[in-house]
C-alpha atoms as a PDB file:
ATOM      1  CA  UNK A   1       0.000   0.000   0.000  1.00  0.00           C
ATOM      2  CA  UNK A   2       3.011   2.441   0.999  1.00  0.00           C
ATOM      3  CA  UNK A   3       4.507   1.620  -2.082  1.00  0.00           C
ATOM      4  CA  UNK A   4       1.667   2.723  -4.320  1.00  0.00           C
ATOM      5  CA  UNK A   5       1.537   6.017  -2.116  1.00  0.00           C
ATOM      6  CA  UNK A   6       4.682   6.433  -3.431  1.00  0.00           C
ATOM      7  CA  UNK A   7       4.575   5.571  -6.770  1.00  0.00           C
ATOM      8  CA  UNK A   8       1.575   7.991  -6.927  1.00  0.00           C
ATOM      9  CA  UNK A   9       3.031  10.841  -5.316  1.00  0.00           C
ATOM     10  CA  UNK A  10       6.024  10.405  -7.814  1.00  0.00           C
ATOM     11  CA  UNK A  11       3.574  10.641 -10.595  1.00  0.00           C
ATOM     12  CA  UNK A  12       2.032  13.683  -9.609  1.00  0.00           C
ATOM     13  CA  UNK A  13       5.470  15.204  -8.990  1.00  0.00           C
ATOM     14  CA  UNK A  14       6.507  14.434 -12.261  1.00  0.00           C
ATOM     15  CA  UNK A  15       3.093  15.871 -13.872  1.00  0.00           C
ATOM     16  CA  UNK A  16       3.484  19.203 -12.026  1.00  0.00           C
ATOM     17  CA  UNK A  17       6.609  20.430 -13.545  1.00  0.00           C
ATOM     18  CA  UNK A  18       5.834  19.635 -16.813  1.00  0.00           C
ATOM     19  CA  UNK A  19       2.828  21.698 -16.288  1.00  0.00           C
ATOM     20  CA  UNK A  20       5.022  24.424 -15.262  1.00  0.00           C
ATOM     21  CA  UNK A  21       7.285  23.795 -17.966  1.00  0.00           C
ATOM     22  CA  UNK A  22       4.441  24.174 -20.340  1.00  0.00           C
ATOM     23  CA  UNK A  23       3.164  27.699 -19.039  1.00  0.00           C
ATOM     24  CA  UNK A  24       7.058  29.020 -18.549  1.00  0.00           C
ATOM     25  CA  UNK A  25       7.889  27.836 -22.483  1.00  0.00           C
ATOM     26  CA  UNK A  26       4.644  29.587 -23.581  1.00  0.00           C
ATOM     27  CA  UNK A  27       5.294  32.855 -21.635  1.00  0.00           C
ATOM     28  CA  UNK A  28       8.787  32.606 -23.290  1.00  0.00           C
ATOM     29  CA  UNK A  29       7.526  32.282 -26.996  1.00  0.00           C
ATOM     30  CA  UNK A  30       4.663  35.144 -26.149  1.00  0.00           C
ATOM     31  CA  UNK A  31       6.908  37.309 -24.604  1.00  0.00           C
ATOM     32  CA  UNK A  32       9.679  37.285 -27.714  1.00  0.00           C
ATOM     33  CA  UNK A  33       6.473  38.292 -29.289  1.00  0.00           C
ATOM     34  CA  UNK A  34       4.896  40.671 -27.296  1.00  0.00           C
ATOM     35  CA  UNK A  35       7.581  42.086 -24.891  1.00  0.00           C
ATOM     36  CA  UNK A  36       4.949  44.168 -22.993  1.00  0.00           C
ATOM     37  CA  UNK A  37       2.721  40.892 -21.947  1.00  0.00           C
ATOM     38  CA  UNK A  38       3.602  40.610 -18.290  1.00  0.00           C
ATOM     39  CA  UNK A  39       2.909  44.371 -16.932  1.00  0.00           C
ATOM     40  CA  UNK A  40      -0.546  43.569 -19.497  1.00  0.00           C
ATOM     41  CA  UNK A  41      -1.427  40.208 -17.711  1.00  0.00           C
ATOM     42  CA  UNK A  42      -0.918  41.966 -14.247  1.00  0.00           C
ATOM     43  CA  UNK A  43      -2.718  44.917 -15.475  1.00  0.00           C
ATOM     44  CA  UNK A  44      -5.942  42.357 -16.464  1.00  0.00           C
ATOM     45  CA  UNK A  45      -5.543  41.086 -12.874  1.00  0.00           C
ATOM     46  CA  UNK A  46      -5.325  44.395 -10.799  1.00  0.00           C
ATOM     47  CA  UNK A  47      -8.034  45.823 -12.984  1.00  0.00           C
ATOM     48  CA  UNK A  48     -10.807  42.975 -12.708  1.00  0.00           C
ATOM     49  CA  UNK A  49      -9.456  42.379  -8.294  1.00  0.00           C
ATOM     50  CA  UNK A  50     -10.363  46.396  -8.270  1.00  0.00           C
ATOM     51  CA  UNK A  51     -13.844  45.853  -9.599  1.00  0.00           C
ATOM     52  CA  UNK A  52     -14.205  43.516  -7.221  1.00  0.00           C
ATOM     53  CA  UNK A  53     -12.630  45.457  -3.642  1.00  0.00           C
ATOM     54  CA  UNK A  54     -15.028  48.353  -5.629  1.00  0.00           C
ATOM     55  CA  UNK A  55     -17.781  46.502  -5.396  1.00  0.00           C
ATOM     56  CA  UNK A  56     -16.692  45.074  -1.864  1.00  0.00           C
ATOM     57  CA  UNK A  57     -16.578  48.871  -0.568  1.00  0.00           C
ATOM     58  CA  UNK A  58     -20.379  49.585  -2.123  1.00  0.00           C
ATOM     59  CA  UNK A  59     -21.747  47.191  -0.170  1.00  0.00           C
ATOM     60  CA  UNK A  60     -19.598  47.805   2.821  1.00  0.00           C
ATOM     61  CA  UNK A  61     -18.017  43.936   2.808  1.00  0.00           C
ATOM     62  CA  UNK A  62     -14.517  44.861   1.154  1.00  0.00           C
ATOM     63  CA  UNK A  63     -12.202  42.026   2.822  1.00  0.00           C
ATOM     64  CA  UNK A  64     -14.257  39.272   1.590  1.00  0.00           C
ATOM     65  CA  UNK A  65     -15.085  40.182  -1.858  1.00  0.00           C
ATOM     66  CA  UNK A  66     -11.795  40.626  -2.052  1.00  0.00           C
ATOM     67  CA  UNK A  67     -11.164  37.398  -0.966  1.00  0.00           C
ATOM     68  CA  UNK A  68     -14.267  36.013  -3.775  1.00  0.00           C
ATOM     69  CA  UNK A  69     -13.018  38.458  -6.371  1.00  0.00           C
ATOM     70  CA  UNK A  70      -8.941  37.220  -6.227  1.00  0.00           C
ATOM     71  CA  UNK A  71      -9.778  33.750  -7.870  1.00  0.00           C
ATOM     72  CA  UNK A  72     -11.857  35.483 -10.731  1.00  0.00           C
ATOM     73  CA  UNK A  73      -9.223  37.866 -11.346  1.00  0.00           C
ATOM     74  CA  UNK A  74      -6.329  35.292 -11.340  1.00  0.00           C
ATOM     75  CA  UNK A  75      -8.965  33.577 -14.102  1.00  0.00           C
ATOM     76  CA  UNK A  76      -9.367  36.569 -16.403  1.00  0.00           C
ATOM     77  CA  UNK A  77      -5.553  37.052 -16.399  1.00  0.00           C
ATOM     78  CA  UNK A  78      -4.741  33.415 -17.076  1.00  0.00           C
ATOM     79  CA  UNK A  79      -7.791  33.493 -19.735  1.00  0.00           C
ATOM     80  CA  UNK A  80      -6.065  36.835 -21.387  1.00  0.00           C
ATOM     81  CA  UNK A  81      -2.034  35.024 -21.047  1.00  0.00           C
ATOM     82  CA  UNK A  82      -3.646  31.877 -23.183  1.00  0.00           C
ATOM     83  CA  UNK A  83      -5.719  34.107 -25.546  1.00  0.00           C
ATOM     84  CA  UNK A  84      -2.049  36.393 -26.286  1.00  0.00           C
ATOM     85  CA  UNK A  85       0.378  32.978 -26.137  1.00  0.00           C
ATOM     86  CA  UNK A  86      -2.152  31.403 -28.816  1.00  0.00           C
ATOM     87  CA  UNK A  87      -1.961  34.450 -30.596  1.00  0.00           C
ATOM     88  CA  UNK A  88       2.140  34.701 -31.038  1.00  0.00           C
ATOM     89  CA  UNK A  89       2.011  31.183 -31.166  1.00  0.00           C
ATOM     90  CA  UNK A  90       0.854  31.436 -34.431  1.00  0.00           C
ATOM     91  CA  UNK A  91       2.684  34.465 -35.413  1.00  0.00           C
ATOM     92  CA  UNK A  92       6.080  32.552 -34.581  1.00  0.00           C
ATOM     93  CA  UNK A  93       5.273  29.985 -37.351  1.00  0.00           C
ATOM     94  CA  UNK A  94       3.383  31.891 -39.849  1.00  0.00           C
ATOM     95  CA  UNK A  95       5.284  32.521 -43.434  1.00  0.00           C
ATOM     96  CA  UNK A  96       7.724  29.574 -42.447  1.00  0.00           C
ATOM     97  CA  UNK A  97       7.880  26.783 -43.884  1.00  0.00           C
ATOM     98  CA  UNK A  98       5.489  23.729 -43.725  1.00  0.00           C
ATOM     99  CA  UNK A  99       3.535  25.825 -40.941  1.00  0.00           C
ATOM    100  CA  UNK A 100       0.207  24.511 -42.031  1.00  0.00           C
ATOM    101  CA  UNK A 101       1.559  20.992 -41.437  1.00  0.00           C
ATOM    102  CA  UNK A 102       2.667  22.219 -37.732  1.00  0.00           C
ATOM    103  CA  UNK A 103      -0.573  23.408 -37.276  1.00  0.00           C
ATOM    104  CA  UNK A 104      -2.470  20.389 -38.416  1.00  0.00           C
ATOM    105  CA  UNK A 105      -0.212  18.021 -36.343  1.00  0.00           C
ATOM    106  CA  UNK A 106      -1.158  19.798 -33.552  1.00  0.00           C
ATOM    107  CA  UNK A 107      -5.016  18.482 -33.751  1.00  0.00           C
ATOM    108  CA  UNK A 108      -4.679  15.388 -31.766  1.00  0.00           C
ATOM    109  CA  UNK A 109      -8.121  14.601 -30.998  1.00  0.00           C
ATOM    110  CA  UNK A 110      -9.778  13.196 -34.373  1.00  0.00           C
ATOM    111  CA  UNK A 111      -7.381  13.694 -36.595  1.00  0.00           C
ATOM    112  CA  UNK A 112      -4.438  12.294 -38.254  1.00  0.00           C
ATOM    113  CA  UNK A 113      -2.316  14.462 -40.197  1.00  0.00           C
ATOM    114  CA  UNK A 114       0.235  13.259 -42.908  1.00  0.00           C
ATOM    115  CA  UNK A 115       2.654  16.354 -43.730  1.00  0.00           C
ATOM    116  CA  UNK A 116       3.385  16.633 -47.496  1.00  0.00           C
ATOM    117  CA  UNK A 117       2.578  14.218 -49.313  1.00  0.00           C
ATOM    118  CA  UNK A 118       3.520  16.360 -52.364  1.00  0.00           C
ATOM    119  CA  UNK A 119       5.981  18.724 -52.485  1.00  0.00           C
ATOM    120  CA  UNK A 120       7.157  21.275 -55.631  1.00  0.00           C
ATOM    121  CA  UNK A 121      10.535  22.171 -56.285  1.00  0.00           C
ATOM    122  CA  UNK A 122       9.328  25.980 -55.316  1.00  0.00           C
ATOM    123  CA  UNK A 123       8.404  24.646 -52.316  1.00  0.00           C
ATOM    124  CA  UNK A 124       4.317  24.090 -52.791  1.00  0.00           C
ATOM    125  CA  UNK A 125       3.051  20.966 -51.118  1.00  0.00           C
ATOM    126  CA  UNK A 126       0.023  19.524 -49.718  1.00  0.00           C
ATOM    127  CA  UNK A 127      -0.709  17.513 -46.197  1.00  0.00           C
ATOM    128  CA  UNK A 128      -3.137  14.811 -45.670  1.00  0.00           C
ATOM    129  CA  UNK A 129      -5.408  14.779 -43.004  1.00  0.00           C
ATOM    130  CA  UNK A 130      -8.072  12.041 -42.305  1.00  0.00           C
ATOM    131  CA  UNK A 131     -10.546  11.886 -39.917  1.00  0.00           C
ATOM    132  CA  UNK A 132     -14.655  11.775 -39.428  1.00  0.00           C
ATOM    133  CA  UNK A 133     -15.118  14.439 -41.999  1.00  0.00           C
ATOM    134  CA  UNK A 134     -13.245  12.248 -44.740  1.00  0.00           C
ATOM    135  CA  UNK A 135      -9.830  12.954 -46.304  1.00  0.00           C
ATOM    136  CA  UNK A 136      -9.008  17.274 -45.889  1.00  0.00           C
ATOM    137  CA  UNK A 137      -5.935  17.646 -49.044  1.00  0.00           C
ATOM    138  CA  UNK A 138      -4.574  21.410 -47.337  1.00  0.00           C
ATOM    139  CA  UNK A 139      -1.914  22.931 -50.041  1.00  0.00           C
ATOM    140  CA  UNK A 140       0.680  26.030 -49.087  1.00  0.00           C
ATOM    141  CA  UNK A 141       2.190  27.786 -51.181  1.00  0.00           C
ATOM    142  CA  UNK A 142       1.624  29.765 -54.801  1.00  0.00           C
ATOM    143  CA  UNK A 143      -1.174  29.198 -56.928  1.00  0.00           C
ATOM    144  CA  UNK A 144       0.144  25.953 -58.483  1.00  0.00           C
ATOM    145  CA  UNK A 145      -0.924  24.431 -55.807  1.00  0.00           C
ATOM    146  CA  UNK A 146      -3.961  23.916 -57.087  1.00  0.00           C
ATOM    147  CA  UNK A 147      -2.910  21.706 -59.395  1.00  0.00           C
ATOM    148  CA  UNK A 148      -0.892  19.702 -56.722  1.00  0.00           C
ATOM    149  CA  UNK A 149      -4.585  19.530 -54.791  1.00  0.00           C
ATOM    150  CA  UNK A 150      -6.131  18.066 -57.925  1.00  0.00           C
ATOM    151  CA  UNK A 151      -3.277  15.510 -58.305  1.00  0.00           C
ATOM    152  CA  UNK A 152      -3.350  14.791 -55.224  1.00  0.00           C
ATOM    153  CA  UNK A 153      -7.275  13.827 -54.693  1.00  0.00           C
ATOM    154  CA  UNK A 154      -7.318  11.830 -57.850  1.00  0.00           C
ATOM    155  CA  UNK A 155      -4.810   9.486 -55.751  1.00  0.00           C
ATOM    156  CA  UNK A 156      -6.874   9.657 -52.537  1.00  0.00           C
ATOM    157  CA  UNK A 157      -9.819   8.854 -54.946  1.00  0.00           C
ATOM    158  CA  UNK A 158      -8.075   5.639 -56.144  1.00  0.00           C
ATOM    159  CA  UNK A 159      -6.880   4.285 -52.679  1.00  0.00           C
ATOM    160  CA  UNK A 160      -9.906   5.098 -50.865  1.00  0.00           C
ATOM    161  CA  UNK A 161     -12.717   5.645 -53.614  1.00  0.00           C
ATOM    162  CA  UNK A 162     -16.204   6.978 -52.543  1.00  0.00           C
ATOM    163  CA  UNK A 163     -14.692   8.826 -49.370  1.00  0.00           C
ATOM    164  CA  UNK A 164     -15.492  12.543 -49.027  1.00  0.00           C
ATOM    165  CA  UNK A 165     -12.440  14.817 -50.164  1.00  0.00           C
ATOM    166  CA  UNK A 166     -11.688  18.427 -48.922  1.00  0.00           C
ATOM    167  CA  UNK A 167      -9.227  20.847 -50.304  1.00  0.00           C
ATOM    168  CA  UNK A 168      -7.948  23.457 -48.605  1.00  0.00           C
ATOM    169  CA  UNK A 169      -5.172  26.376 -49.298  1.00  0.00           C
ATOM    170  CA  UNK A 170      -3.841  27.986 -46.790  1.00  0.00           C
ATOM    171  CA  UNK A 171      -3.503  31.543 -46.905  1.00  0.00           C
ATOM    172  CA  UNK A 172      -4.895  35.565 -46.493  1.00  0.00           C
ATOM    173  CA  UNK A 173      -6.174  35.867 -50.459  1.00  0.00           C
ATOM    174  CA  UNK A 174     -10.106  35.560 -50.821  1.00  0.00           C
ATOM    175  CA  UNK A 175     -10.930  31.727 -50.897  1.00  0.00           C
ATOM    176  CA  UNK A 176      -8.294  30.684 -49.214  1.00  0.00           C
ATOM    177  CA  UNK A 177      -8.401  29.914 -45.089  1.00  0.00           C
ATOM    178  CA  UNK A 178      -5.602  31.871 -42.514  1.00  0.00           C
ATOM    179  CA  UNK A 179      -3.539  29.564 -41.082  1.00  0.00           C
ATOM    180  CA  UNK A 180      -5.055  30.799 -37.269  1.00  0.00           C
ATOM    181  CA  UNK A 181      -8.584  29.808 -38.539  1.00  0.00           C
ATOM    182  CA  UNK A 182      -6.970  26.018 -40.014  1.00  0.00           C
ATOM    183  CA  UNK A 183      -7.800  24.042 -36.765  1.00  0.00           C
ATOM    184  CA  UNK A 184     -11.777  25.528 -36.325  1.00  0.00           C
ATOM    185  CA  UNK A 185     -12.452  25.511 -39.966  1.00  0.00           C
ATOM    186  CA  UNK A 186     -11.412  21.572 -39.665  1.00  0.00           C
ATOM    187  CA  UNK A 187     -13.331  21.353 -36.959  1.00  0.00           C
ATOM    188  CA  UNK A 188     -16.493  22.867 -38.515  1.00  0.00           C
ATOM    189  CA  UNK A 189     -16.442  20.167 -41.434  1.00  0.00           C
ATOM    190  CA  UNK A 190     -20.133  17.666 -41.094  1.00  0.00           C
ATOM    191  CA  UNK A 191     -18.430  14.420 -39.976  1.00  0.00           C
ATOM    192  CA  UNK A 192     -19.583  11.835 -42.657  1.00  0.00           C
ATOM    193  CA  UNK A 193     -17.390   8.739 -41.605  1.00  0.00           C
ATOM    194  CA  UNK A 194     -18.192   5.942 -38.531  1.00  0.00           C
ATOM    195  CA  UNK A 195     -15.023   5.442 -36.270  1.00  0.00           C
ATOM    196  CA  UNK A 196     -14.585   1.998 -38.262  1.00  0.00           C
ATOM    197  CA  UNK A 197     -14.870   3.614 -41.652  1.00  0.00           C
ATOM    198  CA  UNK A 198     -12.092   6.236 -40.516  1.00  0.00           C
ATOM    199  CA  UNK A 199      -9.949   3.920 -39.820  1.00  0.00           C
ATOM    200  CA  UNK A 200     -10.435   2.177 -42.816  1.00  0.00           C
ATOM    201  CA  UNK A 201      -9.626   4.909 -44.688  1.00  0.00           C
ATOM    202  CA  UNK A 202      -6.486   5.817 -42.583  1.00  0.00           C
ATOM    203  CA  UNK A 203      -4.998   2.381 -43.225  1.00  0.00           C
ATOM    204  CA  UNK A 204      -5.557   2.456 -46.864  1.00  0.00           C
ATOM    205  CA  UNK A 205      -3.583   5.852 -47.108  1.00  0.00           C
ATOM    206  CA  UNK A 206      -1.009   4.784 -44.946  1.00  0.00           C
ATOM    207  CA  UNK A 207       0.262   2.600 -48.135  1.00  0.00           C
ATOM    208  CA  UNK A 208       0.630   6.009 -49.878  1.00  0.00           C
ATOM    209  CA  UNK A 209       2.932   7.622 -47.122  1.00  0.00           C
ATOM    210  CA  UNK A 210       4.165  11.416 -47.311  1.00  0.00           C
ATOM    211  CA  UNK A 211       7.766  13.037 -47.970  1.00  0.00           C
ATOM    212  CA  UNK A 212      10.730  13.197 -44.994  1.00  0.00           C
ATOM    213  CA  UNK A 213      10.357  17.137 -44.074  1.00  0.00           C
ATOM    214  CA  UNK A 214      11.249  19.724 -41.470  1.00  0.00           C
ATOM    215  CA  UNK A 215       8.485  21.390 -39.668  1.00  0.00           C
ATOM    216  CA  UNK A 216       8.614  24.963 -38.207  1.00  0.00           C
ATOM    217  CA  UNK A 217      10.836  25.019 -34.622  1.00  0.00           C
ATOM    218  CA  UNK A 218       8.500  27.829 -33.032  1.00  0.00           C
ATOM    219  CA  UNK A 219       6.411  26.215 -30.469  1.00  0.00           C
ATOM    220  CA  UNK A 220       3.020  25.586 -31.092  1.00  0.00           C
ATOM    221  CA  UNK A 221       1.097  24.883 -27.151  1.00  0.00           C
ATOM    222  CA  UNK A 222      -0.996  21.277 -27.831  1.00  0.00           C
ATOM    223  CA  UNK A 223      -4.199  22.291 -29.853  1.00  0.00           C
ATOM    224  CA  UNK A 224      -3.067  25.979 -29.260  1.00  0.00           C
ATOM    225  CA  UNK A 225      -3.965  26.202 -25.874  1.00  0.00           C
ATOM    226  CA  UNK A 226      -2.423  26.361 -22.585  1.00  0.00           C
ATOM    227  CA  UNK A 227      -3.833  23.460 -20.027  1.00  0.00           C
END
């Protein structure tokens, strides 16, 4: 029984500082970014724990709303760090190369990515990713990408014929989606495929492979957000 305690305890030690570890890396990549974000996140703080002494002093109780309010203010400034880290996040990967890819692999719930499965010699290429919505083809790069997509879903189309096929460029130009709105407009798609089918599909593909590549060294917090 003792030595369960223990094995426990040294569990939860070991989760706790990679938790840390999580929130100091992210502070580090926001704050390369955005130099002013600790005086902001202690501004967010002292501003919502003044509401709340304010409204402590109105109705003549200031020590313990102060108490009530310190949790809710700790909350809004953790809630603004994780909305500004997501935020340079992207902006450390954005433009680089294979940063769409990053992004994708960074879905872990649903999803299975396959980064570049085509690449140009000017550096175009297209990911695979698979998962209840069917197969989602995402290109970066110029315009000829377009034909990589094509070339690219009449393979998909062979391996895994009748499966629902999605192509997607990344980018800011009018029909194209940013790279910060990739993950939710993934997540929007109808989901058309049973678990079993999915992983139907996934094996198929799997025969098909992708290309050895580097992806983009800024870190990108798991599913952009900061547990």
């Amino acid at each position: 029984m003792s030595m369960f305690k223990r094995k426990k305890k040294n569990q939860d030690g070991a989760i706790k500082p990679r938790r840390f570890q999580t929130i100091r890396d992210a502070y580090s990549v926001t704050k390369s970014v955005k130099r002013w974000i600790g005086l902001a996140i202690l501004g967010v703080f002292l501003f919502v724990w003044s509401i709340g002494i304010g409204i402590g002093i109105v109705i003549d109780h200031p020590i313990y709303v102060a108490f009530v309010s310190l949790p809710i203010a700790l909350l809004a400034a953790m809630f603004f760090f994780t909305r500004s880290a997501s935020t340079a996040a992207y902006s450390t990967i954005e433009g680089q190369l294979g940063a769409g890819a990053s992004v994708l692999m960074a879905i872990k719930k649903g999803w299975t990515t396959t980064p570049a499965v085509a690449v140009a010699r000017n550096q175009d290429m297209v990911h695979r990713s698979v998962g209840r919505a069917g197969i989602v083809l995402v290109g970066e790069g110029s315009q000829g990408v377009k034909q990589m997509l094509a070339d690219e879903r009449k393979k998909s189309e062979r391996f895994a014929p009748g499966v629902p096929i999605t192509e997607v460029i990344v980018g800011d130009l009018e029909g194209q989606i940013s790279i910060r709105k990739l993950q939710k407009h993934l997540a929007k798609l109808p989901k058309k495929l049973s678990a079993h089918q999915m992983r139907e599909v996934r094996a198929r593909l799997k025969a098909v492979g992708g290309l050895s590549m580097p992806l983009p060294k800024g870190p990108l917090p798991k599913g952009v957000r900061i547990r």
